[in-house]
Protein backbone atom coordinates (compact mmCIF):
# COMPACT_ATOMS: atom_id res chain seq x y z
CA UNK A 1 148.26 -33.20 -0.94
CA UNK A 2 145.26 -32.39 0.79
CA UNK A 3 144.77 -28.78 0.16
CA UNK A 4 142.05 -28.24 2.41
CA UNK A 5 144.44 -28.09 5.29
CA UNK A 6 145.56 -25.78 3.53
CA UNK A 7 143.19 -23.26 3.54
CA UNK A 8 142.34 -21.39 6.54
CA UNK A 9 138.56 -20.88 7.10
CA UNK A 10 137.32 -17.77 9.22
CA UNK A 11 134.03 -17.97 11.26
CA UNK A 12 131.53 -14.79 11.08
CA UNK A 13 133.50 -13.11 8.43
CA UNK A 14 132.99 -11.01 6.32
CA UNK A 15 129.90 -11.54 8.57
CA UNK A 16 128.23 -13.57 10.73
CA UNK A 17 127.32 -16.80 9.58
CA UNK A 18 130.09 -17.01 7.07
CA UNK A 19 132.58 -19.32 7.22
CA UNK A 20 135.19 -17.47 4.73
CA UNK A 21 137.72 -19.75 3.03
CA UNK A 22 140.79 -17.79 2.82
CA UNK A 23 143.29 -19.13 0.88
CA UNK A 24 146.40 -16.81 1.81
CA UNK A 25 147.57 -19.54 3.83
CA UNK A 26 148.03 -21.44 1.24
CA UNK A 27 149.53 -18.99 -1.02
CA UNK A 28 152.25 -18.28 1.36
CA UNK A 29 153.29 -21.66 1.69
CA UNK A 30 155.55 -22.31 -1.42
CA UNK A 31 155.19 -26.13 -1.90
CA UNK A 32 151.68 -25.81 -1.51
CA UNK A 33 151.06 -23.33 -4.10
CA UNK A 34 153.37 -24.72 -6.13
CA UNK A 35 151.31 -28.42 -5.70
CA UNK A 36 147.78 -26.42 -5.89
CA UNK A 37 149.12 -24.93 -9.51
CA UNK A 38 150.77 -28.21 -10.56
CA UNK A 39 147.63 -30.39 -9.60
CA UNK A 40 145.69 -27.27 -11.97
CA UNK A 41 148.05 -27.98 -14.82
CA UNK A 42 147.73 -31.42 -15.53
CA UNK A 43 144.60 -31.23 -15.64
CA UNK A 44 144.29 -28.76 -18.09
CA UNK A 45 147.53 -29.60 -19.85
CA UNK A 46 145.56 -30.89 -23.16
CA UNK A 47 143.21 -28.36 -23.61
CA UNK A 48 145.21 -26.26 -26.18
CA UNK A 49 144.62 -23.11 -23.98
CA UNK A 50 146.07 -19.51 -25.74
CA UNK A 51 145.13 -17.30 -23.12
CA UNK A 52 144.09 -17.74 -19.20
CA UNK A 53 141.45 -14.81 -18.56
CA UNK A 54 141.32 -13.65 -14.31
CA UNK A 55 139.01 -11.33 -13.00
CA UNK A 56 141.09 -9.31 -10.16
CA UNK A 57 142.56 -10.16 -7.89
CA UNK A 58 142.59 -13.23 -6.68
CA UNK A 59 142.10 -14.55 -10.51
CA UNK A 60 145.61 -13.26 -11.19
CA UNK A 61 147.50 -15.53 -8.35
CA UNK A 62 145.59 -18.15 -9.57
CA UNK A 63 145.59 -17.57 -13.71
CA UNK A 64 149.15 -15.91 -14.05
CA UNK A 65 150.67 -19.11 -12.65
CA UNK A 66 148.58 -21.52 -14.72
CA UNK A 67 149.26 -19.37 -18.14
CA UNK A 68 153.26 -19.08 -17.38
CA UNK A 69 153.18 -23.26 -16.65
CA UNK A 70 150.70 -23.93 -19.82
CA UNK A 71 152.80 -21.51 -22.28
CA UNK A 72 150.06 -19.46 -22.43
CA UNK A 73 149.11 -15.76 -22.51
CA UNK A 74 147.24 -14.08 -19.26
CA UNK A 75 144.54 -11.55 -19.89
CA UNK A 76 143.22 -9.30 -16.72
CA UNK A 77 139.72 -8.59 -15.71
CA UNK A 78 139.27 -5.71 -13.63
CA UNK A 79 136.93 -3.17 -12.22
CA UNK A 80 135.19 -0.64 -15.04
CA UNK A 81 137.59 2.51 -14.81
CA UNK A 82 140.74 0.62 -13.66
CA UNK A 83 142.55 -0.86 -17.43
CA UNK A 84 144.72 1.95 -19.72
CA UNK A 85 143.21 0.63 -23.09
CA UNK A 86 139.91 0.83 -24.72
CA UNK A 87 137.99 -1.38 -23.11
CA UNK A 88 134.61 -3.41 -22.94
CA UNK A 89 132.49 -3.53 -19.95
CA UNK A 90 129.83 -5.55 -18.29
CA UNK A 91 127.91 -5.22 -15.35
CA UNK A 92 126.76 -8.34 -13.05
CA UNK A 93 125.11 -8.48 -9.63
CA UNK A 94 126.39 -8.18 -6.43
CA UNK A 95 124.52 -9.12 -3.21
CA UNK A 96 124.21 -5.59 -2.39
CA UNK A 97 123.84 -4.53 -5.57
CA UNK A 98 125.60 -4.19 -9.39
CA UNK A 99 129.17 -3.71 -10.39
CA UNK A 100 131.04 -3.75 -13.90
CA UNK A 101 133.71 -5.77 -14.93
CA UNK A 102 136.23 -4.74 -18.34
CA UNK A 103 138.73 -6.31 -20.41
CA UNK A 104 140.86 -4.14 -23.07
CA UNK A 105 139.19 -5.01 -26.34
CA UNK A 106 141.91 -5.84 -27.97
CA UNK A 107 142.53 -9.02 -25.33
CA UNK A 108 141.53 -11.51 -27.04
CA UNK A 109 141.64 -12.30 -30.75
CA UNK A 110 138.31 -14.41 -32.63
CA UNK A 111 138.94 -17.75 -31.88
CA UNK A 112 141.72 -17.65 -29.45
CA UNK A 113 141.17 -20.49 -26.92
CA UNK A 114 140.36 -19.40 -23.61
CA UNK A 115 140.53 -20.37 -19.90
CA UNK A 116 138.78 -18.57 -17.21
CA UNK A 117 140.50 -18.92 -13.98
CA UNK A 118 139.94 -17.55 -10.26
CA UNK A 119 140.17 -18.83 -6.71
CA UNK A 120 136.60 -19.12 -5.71
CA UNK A 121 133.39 -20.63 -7.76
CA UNK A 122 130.47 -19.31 -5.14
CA UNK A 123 127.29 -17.81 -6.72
CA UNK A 124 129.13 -17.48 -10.43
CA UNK A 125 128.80 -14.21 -11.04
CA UNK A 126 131.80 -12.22 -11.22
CA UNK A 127 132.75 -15.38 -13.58
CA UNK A 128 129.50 -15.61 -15.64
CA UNK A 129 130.34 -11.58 -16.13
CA UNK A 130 133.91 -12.62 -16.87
CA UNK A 131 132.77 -15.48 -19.57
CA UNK A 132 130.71 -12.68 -21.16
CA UNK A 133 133.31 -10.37 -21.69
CA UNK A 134 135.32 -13.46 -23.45
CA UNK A 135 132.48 -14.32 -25.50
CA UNK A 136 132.00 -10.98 -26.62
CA UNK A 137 135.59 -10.76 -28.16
CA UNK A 138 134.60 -14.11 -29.74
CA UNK A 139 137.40 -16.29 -27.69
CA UNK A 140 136.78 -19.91 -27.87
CA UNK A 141 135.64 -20.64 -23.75
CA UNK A 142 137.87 -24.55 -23.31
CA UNK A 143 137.04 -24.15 -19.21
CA UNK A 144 137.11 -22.44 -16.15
CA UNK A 145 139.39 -23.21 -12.77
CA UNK A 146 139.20 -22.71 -9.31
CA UNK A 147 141.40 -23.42 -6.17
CA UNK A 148 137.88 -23.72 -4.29
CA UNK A 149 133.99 -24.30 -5.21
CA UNK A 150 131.37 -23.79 -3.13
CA UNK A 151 128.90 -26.05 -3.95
CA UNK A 152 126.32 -25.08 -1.58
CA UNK A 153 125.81 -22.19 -3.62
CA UNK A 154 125.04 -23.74 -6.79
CA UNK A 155 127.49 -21.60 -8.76
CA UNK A 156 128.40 -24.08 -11.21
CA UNK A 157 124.62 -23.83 -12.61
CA UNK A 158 125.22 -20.52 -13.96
CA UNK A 159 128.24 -22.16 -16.08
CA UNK A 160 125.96 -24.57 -17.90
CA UNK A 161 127.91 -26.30 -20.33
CA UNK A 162 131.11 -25.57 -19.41
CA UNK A 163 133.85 -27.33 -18.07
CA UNK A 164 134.17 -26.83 -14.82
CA UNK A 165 137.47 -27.57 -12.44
CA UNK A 166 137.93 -26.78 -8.91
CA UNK A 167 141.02 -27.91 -6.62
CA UNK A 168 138.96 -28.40 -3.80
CA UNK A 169 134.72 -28.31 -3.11
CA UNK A 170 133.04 -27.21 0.25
């Protein structure tokens, strides 16, 4: 399937200049998600994975799918201030500048094999921040998964060493 007709892209938005890849259209087209998550899994299907980690929220359409087809455990990432449990945090840089990212500390166990997955690789920093939060509860990084890279923006640099998978590049 080629999933880039998939995917609508929006001229001048968020502003102008952009050309946002929005990938609701291909969410709401069953067979196509279903293909997009299916094409995901094989690829990872011998990497042993425990847990699939997904920074909100467009890591959780992406990584809850992959962990329930994988027979693996999904772990949230969210916003500092937004989880119930004791948490850990990190902050990371935004274009405008700095947010914080947190996972409950009790997420991941030493050694637990982990998969990082979202819908976008652009800059890599919501996922470097998310890879640091894994690494700090000692999880064992296997990879990191994407329905789309950008890779004018060099993103998968920050991921050095790494493997890196991504449905479809722009």
């Amino acid at each position: 399937m080629d999933f880039k007709e998939k995917i609508r892209v929006i001229p001048d938005f968020p502003q102008p200049g952009i050309r946002f890849k929005d990938i609701t259209t291909l969410l709401k087209e069953g067979p196509a998600y279903r293909a997009a998550i299916d094409t995901m899994v094989e690829r990872l299907k011998d990497k042993k994975i425990d847990l699939i980690v997904g920074p909100e929220a467009r890591g959780f359409v992406v990584g809850a799918p992959l962990a329930y087809a994988l027979g693996a455990g999904f772990v949230p990432v969210r916003k500092a201030g937004k989880l119930p449990g004791e948490t850990i945090e990190t902050e990371y840089s935004l274009e405008y500048g700095k947010d914080k990212l947190a996972i409950h500390r009790d997420a991941i166990q030493p050694g637990q094999r982990v998969l990082v997955a979202d819908d976008l690789l652009a800059t890599g920093g919501t996922i470097s921040a998310t890879i640091n939060l894994v690494r700090q509860l000692q999880g064992e990084l296997v990879g990191a998964a994407f329905f789309i890279e950008l890779t004018y923006l060099n993103g998968r640099e920050k991921l050095q060493g790494i493997d890196v998978f991504s449905l479809v590049q722009y």
